[in-house]
C-alpha atoms as a PDB file:
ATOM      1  CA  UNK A   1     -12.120  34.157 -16.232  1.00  0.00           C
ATOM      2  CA  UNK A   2     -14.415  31.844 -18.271  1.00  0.00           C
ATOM      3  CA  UNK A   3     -18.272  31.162 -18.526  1.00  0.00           C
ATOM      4  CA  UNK A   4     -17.896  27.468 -17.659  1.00  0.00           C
ATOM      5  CA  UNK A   5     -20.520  25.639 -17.683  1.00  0.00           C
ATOM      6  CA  UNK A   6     -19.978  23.989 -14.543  1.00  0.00           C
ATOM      7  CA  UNK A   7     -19.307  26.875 -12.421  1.00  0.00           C
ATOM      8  CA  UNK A   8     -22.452  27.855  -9.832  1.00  0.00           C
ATOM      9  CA  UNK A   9     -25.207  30.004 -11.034  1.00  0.00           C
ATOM     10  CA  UNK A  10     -24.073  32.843  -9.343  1.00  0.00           C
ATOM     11  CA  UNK A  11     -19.993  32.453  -9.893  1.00  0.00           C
ATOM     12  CA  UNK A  12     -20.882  32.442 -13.454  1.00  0.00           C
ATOM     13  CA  UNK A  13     -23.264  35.400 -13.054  1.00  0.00           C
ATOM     14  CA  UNK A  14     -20.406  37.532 -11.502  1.00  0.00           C
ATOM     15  CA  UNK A  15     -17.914  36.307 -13.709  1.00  0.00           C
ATOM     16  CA  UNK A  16     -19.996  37.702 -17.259  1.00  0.00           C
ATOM     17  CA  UNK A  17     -20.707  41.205 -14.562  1.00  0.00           C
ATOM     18  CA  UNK A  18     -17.127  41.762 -14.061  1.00  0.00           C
ATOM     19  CA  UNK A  19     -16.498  41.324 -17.759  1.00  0.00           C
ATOM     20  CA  UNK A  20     -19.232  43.428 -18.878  1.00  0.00           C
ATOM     21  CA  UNK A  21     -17.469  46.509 -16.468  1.00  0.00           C
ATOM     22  CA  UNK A  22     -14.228  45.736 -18.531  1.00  0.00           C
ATOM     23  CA  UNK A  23     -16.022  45.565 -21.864  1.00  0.00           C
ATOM     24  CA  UNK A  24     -18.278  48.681 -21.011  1.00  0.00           C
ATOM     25  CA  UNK A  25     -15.593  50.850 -19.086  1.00  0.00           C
ATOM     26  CA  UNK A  26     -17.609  50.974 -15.699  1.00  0.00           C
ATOM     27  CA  UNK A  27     -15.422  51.330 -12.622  1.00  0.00           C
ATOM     28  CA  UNK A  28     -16.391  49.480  -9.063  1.00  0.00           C
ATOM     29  CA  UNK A  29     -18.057  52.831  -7.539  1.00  0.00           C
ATOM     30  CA  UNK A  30     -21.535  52.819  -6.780  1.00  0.00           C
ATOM     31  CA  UNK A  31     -22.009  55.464  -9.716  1.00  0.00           C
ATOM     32  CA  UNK A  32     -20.452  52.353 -12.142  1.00  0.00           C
ATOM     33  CA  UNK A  33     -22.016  50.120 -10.391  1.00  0.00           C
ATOM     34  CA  UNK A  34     -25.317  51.817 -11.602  1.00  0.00           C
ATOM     35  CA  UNK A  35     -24.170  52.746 -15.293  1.00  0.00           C
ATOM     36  CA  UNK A  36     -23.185  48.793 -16.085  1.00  0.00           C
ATOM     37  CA  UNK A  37     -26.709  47.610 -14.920  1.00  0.00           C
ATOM     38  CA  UNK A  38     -27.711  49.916 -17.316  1.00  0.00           C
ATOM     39  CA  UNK A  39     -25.477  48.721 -20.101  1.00  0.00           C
ATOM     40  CA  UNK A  40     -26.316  45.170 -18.771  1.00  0.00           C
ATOM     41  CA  UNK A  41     -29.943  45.787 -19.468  1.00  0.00           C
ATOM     42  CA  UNK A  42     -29.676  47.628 -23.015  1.00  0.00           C
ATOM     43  CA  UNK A  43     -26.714  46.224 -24.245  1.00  0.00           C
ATOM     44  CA  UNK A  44     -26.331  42.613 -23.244  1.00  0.00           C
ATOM     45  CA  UNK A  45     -27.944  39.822 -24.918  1.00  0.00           C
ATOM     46  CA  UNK A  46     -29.352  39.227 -20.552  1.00  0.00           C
ATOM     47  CA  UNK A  47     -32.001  41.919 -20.789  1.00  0.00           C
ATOM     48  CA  UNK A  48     -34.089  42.985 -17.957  1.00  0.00           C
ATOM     49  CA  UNK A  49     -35.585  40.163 -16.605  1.00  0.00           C
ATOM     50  CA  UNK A  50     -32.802  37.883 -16.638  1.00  0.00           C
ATOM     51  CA  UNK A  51     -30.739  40.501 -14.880  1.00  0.00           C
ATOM     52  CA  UNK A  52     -32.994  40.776 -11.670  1.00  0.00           C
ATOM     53  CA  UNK A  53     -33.370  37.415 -12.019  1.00  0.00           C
ATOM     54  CA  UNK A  54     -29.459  36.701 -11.867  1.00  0.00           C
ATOM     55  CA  UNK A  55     -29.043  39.475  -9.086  1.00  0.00           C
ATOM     56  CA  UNK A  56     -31.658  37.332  -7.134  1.00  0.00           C
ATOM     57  CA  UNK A  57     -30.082  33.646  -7.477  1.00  0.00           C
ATOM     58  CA  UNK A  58     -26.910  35.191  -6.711  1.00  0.00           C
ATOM     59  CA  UNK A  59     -27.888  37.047  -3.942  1.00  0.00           C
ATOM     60  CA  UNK A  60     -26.677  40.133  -5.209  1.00  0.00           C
ATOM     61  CA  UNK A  61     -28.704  42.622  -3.236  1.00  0.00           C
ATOM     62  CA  UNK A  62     -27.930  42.025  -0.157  1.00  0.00           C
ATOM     63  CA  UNK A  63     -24.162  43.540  -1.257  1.00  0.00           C
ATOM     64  CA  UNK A  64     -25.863  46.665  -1.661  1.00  0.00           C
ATOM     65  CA  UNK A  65     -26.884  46.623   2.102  1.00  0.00           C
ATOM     66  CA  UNK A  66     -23.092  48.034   2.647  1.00  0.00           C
ATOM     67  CA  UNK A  67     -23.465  51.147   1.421  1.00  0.00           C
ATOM     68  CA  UNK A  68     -24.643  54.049   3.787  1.00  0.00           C
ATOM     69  CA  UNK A  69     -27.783  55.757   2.583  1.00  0.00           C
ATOM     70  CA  UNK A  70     -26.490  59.042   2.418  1.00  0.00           C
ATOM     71  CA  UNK A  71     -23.812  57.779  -0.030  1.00  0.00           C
ATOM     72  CA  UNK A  72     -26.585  56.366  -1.932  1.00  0.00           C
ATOM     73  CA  UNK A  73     -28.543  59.227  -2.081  1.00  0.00           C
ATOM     74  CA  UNK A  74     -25.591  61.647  -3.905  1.00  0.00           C
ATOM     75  CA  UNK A  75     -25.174  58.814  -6.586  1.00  0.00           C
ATOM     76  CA  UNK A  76     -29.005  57.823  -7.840  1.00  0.00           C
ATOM     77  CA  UNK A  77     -28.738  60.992  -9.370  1.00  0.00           C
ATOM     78  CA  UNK A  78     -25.440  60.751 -11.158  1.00  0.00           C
ATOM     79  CA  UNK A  79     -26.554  57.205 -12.564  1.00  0.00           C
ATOM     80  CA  UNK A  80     -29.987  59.174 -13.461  1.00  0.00           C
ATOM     81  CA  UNK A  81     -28.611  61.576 -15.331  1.00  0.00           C
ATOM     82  CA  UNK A  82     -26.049  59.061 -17.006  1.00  0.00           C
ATOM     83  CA  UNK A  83     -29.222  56.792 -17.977  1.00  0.00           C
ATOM     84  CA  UNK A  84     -30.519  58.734 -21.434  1.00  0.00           C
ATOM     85  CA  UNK A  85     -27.087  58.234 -22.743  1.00  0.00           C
ATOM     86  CA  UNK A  86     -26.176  54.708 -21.791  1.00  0.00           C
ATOM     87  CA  UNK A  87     -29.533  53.979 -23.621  1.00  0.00           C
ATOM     88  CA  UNK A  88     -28.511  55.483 -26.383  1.00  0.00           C
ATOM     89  CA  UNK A  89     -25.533  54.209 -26.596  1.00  0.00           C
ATOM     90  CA  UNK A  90     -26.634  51.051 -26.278  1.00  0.00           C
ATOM     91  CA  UNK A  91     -29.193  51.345 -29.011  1.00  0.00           C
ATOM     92  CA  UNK A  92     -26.709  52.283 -31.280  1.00  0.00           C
ATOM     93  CA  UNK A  93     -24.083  49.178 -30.829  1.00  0.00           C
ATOM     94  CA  UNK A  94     -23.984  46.789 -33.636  1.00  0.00           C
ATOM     95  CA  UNK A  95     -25.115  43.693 -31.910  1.00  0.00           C
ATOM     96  CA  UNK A  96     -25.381  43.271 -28.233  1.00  0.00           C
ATOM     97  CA  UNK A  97     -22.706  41.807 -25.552  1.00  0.00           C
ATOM     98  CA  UNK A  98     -23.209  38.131 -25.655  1.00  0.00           C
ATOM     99  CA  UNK A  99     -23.634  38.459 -21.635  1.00  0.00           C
ATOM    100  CA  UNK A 100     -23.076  34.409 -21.559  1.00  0.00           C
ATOM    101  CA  UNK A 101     -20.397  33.431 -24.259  1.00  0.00           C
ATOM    102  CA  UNK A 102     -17.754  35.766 -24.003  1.00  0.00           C
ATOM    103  CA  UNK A 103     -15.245  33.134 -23.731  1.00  0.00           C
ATOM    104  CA  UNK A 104     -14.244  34.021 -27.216  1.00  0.00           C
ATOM    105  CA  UNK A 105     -13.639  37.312 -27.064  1.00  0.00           C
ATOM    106  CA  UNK A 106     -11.461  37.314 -23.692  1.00  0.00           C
ATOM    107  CA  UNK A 107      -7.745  37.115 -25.964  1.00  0.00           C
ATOM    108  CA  UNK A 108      -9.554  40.346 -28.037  1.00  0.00           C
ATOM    109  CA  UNK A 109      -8.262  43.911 -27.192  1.00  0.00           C
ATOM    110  CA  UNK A 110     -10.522  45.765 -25.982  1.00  0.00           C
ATOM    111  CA  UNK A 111     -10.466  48.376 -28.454  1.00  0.00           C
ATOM    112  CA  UNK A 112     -11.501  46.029 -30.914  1.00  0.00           C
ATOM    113  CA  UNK A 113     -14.167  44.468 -28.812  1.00  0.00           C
ATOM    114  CA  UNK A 114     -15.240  47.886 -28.409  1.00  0.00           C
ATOM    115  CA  UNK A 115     -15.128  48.778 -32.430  1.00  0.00           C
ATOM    116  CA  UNK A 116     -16.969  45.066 -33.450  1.00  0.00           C
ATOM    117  CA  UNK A 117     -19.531  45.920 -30.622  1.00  0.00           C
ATOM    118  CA  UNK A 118     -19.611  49.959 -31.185  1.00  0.00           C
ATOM    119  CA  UNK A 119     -19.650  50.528 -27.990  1.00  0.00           C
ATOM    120  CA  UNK A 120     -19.213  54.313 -26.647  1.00  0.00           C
ATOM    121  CA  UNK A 121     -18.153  53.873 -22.694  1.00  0.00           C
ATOM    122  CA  UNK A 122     -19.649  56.693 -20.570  1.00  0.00           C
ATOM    123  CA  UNK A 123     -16.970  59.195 -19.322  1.00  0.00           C
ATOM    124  CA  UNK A 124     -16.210  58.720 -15.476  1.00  0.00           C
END
């Protein structure tokens, strides 16, 4: 799993996503799927912007069309309530995730990704 250069927009995109749950200890649910956006915003060099911005070239959203509403509904607020202490967490890392140029970093443990980065994952 590499950022390369010649990949599509939105192989690449998923690529540095599925790396950032690794680095950030998100799982796959929808509640994880929430809580790494979050980290992807505050603790990525990708930001904001650049995240809806990926999500749309990639055609991201249109995944979330598979999930019932109801299911939706009980996890907002579990990714709400997470959302204070992601930010926080993220504010307090030494440097953000280089969302792009992890390439160096994938033969790293990620315990000392985690210490270089001080990054706190959010309980399940």
């Amino acid at each position: 799993m590499t950022a390369n250069e010649n990949e599509p927009d939105s192989e690449r995109f998923f690529n540095s996503h599925d790396v950032a749950h690794v680095v950030f200890g998100c799982d796959s649910s929808l509640r994880g799927e929430g809580i790494v956006k979050l980290w992807t915003i505050f603790g990525t060099t990708l930001g904001f912007a650049k995240h809806i911005e990926g999500y749309k070239e990639a055609n991201a959203f249109a995944l979330f069309r598979e999930y019932r509403l109801r299911h939706v509904l009980m996890n907002v607020p579990k990714v709400l309530a997470a959302a204070p202490l992601v930010i926080a967490r993220a504010r307090k890392m030494s440097k953000k995730w280089p969302w792009k140029s992890y390439d160096q970093y994938l033969d790293t443990p990620i315990r000392e990704i985690r210490r270089e980065f001080n990054i706190v994952p959010i309980a399940p």
